[in-house]
C-alpha atoms as a PDB file:
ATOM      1  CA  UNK A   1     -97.064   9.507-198.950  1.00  0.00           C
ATOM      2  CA  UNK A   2     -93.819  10.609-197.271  1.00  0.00           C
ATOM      3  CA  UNK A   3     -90.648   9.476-199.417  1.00  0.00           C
ATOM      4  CA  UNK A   4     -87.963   8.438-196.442  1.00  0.00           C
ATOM      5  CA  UNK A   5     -84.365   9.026-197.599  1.00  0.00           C
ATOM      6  CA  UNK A   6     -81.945   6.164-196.091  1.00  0.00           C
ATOM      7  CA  UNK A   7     -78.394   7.821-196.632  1.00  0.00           C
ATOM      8  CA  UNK A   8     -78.217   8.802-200.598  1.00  0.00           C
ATOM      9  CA  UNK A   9     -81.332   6.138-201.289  1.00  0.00           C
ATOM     10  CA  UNK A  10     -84.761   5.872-200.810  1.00  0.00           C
ATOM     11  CA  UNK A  11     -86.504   2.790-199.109  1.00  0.00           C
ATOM     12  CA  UNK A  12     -88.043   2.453-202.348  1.00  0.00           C
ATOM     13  CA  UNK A  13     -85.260   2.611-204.193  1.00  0.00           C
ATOM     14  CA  UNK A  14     -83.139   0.020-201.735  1.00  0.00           C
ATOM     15  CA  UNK A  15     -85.809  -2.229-201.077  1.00  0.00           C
ATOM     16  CA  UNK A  16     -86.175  -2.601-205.217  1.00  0.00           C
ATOM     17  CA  UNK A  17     -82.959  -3.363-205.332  1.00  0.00           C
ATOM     18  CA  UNK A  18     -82.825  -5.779-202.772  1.00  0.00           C
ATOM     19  CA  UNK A  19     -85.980  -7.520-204.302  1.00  0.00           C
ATOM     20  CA  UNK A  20     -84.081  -7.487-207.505  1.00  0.00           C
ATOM     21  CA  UNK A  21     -80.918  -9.657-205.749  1.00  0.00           C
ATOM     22  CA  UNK A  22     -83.391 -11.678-203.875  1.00  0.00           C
ATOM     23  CA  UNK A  23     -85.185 -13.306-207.349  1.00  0.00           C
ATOM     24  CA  UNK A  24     -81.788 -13.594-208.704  1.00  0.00           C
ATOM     25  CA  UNK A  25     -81.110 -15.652-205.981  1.00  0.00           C
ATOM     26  CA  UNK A  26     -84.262 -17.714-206.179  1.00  0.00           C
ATOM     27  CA  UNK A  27     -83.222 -18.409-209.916  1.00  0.00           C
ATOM     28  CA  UNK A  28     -79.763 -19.199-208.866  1.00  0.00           C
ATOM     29  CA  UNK A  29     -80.479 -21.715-206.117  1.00  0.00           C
ATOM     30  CA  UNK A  30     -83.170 -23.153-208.827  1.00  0.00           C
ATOM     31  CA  UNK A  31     -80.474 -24.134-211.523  1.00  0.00           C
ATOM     32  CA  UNK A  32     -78.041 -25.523-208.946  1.00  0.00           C
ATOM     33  CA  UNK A  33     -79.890 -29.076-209.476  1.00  0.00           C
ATOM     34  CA  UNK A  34     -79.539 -28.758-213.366  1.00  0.00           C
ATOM     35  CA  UNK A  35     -75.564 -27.285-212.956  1.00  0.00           C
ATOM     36  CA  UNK A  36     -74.741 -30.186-210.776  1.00  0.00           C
ATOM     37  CA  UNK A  37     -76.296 -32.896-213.305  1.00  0.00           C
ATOM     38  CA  UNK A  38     -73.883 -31.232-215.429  1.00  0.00           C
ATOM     39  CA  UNK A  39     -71.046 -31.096-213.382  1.00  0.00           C
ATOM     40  CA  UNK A  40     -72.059 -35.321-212.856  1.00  0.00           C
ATOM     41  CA  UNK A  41     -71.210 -35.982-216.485  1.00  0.00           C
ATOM     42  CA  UNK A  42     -67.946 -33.782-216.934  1.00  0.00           C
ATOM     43  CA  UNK A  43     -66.811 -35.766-214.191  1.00  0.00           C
ATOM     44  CA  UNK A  44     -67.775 -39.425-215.742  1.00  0.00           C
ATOM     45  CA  UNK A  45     -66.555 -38.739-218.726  1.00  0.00           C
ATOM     46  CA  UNK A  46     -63.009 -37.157-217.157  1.00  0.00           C
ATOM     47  CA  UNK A  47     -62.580 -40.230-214.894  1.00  0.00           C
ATOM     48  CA  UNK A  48     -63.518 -42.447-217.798  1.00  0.00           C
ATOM     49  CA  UNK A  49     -60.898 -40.970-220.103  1.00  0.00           C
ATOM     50  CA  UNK A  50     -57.968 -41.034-217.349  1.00  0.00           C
ATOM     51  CA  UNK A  51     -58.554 -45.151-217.225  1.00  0.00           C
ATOM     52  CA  UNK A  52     -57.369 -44.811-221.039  1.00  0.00           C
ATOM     53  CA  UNK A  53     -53.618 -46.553-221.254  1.00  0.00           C
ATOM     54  CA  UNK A  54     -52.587 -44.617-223.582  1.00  0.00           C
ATOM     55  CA  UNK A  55     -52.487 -41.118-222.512  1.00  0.00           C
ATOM     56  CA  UNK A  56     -49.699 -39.150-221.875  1.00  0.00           C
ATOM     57  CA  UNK A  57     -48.800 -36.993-218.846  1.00  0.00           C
ATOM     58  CA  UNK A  58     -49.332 -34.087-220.164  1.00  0.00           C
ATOM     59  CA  UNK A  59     -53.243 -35.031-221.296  1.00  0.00           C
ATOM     60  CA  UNK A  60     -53.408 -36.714-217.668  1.00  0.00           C
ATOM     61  CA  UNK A  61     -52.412 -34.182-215.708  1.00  0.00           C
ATOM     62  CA  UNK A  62     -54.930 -31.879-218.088  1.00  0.00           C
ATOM     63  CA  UNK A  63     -58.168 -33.911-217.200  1.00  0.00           C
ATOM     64  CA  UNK A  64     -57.144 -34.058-213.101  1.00  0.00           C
ATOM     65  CA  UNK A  65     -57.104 -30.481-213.522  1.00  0.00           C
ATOM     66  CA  UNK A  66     -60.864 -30.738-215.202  1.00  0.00           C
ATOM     67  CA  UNK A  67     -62.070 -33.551-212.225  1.00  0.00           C
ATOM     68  CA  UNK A  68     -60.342 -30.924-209.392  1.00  0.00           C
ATOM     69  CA  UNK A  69     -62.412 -27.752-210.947  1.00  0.00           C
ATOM     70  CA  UNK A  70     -65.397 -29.814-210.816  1.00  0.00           C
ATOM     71  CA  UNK A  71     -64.851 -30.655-207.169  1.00  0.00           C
ATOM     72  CA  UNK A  72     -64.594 -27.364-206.210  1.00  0.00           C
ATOM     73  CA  UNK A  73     -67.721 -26.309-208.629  1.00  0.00           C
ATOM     74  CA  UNK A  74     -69.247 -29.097-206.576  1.00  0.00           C
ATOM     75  CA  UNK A  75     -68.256 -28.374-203.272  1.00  0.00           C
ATOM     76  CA  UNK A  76     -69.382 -23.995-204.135  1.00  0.00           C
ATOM     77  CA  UNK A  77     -72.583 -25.296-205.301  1.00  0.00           C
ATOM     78  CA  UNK A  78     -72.876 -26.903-201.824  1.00  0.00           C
ATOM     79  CA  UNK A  79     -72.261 -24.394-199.437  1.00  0.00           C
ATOM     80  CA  UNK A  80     -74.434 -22.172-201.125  1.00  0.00           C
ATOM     81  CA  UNK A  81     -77.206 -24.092-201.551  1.00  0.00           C
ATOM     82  CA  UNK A  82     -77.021 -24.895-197.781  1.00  0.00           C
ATOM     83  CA  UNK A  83     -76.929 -21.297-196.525  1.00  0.00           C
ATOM     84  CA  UNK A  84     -80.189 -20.621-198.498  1.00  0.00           C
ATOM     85  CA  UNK A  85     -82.037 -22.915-197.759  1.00  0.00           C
ATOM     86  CA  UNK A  86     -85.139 -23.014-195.597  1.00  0.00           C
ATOM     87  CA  UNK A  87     -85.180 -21.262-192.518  1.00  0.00           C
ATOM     88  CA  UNK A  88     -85.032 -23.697-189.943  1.00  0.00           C
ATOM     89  CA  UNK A  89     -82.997 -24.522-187.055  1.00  0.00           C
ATOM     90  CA  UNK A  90     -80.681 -27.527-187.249  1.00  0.00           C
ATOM     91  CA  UNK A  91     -77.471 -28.740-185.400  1.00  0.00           C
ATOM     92  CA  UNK A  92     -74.982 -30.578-186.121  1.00  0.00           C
ATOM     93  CA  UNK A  93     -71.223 -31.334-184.783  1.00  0.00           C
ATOM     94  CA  UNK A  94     -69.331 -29.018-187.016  1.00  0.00           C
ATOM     95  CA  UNK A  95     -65.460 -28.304-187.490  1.00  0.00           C
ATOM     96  CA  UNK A  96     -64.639 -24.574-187.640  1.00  0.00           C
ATOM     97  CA  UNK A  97     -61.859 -24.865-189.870  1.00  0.00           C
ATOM     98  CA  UNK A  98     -64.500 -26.465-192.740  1.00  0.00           C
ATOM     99  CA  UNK A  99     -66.187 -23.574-191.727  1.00  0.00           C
ATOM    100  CA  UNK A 100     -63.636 -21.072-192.376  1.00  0.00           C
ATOM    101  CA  UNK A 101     -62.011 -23.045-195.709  1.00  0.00           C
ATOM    102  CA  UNK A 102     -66.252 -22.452-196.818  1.00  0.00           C
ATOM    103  CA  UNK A 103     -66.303 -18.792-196.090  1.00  0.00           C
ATOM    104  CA  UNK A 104     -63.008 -18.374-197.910  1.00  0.00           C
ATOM    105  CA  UNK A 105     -63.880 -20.081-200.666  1.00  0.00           C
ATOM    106  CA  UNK A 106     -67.566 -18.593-201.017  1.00  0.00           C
ATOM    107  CA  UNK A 107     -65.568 -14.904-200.695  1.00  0.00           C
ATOM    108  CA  UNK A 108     -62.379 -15.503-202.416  1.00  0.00           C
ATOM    109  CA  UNK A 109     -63.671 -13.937-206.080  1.00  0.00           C
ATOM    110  CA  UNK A 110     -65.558 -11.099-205.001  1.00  0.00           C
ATOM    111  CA  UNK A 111     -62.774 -10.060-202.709  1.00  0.00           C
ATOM    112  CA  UNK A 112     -60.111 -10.032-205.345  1.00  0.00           C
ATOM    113  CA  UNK A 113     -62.525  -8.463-208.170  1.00  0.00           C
ATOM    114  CA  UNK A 114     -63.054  -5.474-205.799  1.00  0.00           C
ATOM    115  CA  UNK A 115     -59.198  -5.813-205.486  1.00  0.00           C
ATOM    116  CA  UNK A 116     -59.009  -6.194-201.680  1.00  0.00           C
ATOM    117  CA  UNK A 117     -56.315  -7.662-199.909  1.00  0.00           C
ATOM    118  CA  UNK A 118     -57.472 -10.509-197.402  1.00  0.00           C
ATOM    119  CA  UNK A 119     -55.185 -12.077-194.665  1.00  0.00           C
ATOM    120  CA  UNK A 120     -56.252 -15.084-192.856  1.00  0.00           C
ATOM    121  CA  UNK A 121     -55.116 -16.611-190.173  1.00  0.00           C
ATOM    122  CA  UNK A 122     -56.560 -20.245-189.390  1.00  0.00           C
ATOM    123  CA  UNK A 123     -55.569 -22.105-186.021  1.00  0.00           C
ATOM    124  CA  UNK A 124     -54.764 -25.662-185.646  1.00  0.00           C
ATOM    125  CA  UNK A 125     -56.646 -26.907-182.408  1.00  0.00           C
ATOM    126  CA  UNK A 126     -59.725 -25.730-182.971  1.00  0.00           C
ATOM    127  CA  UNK A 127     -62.292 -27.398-181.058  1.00  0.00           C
ATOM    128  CA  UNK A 128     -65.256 -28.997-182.898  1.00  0.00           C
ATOM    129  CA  UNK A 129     -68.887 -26.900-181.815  1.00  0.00           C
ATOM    130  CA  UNK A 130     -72.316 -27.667-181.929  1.00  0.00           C
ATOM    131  CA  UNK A 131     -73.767 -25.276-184.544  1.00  0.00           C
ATOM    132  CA  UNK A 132     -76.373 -24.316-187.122  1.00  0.00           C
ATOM    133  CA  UNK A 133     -73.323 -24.581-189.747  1.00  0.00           C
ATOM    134  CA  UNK A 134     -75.465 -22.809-192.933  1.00  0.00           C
ATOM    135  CA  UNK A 135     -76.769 -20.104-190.475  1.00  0.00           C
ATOM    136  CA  UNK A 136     -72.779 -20.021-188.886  1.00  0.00           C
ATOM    137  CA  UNK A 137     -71.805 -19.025-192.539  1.00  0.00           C
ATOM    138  CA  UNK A 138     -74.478 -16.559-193.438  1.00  0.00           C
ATOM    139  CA  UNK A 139     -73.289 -15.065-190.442  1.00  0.00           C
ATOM    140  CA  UNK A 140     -69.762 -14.767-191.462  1.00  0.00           C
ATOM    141  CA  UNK A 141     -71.247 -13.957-195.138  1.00  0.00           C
ATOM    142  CA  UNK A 142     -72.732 -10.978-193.390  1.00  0.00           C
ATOM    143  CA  UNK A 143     -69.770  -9.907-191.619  1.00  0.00           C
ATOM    144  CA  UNK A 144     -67.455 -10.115-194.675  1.00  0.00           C
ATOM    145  CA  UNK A 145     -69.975  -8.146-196.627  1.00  0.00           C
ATOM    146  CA  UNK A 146     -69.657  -5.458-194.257  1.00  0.00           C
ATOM    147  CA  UNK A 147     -65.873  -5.310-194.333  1.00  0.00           C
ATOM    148  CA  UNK A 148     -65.957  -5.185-198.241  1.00  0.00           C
ATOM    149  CA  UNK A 149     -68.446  -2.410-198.557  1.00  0.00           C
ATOM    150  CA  UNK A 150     -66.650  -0.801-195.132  1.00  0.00           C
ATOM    151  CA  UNK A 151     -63.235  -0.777-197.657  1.00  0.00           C
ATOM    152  CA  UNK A 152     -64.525   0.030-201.019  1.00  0.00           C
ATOM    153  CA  UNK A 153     -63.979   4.136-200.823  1.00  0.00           C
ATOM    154  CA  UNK A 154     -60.073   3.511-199.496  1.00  0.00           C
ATOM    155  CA  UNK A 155     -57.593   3.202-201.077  1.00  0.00           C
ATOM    156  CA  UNK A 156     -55.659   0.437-199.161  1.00  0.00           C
ATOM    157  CA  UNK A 157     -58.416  -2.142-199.187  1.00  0.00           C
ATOM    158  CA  UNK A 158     -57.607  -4.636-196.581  1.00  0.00           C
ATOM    159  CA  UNK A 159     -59.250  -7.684-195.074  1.00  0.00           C
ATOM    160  CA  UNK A 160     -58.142  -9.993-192.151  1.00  0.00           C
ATOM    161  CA  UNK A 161     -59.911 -13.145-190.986  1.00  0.00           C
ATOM    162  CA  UNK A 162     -58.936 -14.939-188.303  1.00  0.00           C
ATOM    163  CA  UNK A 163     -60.281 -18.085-186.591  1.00  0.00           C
ATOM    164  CA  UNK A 164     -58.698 -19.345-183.093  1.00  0.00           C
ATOM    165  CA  UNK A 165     -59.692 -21.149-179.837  1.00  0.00           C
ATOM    166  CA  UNK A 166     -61.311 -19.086-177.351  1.00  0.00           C
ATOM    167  CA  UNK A 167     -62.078 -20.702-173.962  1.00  0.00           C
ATOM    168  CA  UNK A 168     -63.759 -23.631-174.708  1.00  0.00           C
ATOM    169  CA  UNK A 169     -65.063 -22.452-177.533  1.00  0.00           C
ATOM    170  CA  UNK A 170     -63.896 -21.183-180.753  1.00  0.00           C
ATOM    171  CA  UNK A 171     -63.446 -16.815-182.246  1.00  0.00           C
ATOM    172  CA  UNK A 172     -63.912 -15.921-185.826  1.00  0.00           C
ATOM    173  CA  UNK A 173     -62.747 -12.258-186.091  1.00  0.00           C
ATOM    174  CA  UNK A 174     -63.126  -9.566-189.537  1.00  0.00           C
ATOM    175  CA  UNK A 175     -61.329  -7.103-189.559  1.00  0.00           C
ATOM    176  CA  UNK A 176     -61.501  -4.158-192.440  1.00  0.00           C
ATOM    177  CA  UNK A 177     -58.642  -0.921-193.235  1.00  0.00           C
ATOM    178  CA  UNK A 178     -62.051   0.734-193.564  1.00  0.00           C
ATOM    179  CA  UNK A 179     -62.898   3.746-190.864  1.00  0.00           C
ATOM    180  CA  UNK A 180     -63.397   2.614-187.255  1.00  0.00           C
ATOM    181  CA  UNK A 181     -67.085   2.883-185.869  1.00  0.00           C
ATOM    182  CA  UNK A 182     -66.896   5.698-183.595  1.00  0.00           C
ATOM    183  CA  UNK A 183     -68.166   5.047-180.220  1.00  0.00           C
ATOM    184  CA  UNK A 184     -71.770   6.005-180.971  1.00  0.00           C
ATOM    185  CA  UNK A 185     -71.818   4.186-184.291  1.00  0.00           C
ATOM    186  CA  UNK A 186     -70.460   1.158-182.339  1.00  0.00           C
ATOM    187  CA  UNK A 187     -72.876   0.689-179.594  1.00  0.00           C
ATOM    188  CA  UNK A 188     -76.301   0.925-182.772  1.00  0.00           C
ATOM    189  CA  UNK A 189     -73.911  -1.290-184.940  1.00  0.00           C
ATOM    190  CA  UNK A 190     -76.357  -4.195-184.235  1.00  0.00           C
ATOM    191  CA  UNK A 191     -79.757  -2.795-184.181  1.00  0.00           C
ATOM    192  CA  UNK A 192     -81.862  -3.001-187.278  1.00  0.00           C
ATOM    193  CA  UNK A 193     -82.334  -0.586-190.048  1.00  0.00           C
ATOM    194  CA  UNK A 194     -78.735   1.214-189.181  1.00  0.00           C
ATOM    195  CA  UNK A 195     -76.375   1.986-191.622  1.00  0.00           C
ATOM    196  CA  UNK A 196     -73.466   3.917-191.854  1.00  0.00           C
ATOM    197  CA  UNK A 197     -72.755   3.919-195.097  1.00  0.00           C
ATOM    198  CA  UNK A 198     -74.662   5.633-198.790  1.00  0.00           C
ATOM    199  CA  UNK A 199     -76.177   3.576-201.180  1.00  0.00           C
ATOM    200  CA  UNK A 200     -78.278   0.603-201.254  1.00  0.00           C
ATOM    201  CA  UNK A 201     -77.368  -0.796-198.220  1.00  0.00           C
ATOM    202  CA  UNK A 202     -80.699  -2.236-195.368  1.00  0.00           C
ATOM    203  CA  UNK A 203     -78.401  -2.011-192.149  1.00  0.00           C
ATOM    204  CA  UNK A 204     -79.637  -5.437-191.570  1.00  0.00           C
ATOM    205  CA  UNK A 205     -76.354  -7.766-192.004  1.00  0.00           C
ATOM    206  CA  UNK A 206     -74.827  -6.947-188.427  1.00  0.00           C
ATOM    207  CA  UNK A 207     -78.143  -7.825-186.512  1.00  0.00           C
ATOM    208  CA  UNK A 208     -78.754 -11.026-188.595  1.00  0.00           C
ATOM    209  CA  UNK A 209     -75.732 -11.707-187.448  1.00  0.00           C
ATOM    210  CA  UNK A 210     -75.649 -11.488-184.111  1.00  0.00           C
ATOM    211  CA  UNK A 211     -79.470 -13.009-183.969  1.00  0.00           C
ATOM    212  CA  UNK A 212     -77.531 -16.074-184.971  1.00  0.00           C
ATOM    213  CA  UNK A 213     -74.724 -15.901-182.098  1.00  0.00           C
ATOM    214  CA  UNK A 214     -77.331 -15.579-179.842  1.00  0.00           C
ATOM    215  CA  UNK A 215     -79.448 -18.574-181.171  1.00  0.00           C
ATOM    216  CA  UNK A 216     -75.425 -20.429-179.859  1.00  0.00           C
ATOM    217  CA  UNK A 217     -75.479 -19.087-176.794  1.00  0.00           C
ATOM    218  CA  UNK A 218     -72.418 -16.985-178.275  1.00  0.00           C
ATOM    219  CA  UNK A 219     -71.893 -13.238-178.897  1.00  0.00           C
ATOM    220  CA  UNK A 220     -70.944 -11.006-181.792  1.00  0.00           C
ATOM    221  CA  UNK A 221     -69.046  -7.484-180.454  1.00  0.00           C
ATOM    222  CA  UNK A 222     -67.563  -4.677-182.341  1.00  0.00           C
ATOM    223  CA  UNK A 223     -63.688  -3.644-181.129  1.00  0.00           C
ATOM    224  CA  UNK A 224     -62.128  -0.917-182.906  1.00  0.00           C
ATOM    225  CA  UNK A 225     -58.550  -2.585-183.230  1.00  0.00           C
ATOM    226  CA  UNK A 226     -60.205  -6.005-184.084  1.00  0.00           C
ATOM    227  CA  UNK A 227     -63.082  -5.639-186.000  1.00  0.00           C
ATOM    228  CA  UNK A 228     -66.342  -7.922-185.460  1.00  0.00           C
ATOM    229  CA  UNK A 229     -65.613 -11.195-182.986  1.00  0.00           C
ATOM    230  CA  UNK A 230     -68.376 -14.220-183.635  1.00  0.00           C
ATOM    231  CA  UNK A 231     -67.627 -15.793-180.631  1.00  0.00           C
ATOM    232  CA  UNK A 232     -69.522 -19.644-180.398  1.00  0.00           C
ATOM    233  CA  UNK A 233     -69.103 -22.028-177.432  1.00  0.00           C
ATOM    234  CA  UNK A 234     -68.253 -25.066-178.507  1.00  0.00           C
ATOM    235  CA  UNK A 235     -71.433 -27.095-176.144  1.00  0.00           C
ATOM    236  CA  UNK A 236     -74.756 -25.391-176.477  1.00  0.00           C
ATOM    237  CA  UNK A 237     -78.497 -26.067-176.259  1.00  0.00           C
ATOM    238  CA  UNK A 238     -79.049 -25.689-179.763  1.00  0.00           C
ATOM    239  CA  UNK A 239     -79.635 -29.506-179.975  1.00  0.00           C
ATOM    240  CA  UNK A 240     -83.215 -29.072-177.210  1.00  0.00           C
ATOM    241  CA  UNK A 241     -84.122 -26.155-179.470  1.00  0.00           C
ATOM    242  CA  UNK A 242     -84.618 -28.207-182.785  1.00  0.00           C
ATOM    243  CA  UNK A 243     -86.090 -31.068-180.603  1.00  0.00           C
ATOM    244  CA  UNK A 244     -88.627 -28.507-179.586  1.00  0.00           C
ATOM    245  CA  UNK A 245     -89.545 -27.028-183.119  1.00  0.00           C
ATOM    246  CA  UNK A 246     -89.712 -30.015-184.154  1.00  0.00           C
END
């Protein structure tokens, strides 16, 4: 049997490792009941200790620092058990700027472990969108996967995000300091199976990606000054299309 070499891996050797991340993952979104019982009683017994009288500021302000991190443990645990869970369509009314707080949030560590720099830039008026909102953030998952890998062999590692109105609809852009697709590269950038770049990357992430604009009626493009646009309009049919699956 032919042994096909995908940049400096084999498909054996990248499809492993994918399988590898992909029990991890099964594991991971297994415990998240268990880690959120938990979670349930640092919380009770935080709140119950803050009704004590007695305490001083100092203790106070050290247990609403315990019932914040717990929020936020919470509110992780959420997001990420949303994005994997079955694949099915749903729809929902959904507020990009929850949308881009989750993708920041979900991003923040791995960003600043690889030591990247990320910029963001949020708008104010953005208008609220019909959406798939777990398959709206794997999308931008896959996007700011892209940008970190795009990043990691230069030495000014860089990452804007920005979020604005668009039309009547609403733009989430990612942007990388990594090399600029070349014109070639660009227009392939969203078929399957392509990848630019060595190691144990599928080539998939892009056309995921733009599978799920396309499931809004939206559009995901490639500019070289701009980076990837995820452009959703804010009305769709994505409503009919669950009522007909289901």
């Amino acid at each position: 049997m032919k042994t096909i070499q995908f940049g400096d891996a084999t498909w054996e050797e990248r499809f492993g490792a994918l399988f590898r991340y992909a029990q991890v993952g099964r594991c991971v979104n297994g415990v998240t009941h268990d880690i959120n019982n938990i979670l349930g009683v640092i919380m009770a017994n935080a709140e119950l200790m803050g009704l004590e009288a007695k305490l001083d500021d100092r203790t106070r302000s050290m247990l609403e620092e315990v019932v914040n991190g717990v929020l936020r443990c919470t509110d992780l645990i959420g997001t990420l058990t949303s994005i994997a869970r079955e694949d099915k369509i749903s729809a929902n009314i959904a507020e990009p700027d929850k949308i881009a707080a989750d993708i920041l949030r979900l991003r923040d560590y791995a960003l600043r472990v690889d030591r990247v720099r990320l910029e963001t830039d949020v708008a104010d008026d953005l208008p609220t969108i019909v959406a798939d909102t777990p398959k709206v953030l794997l999308a931008l998952v896959y996007l700011f996967m892209n940008a970190q890998e795009s990043v990691a062999a230069v030495d000014n590692k860089q990452v804007r995000f920005r979020a604005y109105r668009e039309g009547e609809g609403v733009a989430f852009e990612v942007w990388d300091s990594g090399p600029a697709l070349e014109e070639e590269a660009a227009a392939k950038a969203f078929e399957p199976f392509r990848s630019t770049k060595n190691g144990y990357h599928l080539g998939f992430g892009l056309h995921a990606a733009r599978q799920i604009a396309t499931l809004h009626e939206g559009t995901l493009t490639y500019d070289r000054e701009r980076g990837f646009k995820l452009y959703l309009p804010s009305r769709n049919k994505l409503i009919d299309k669950v009522n007909t699956r289901e």
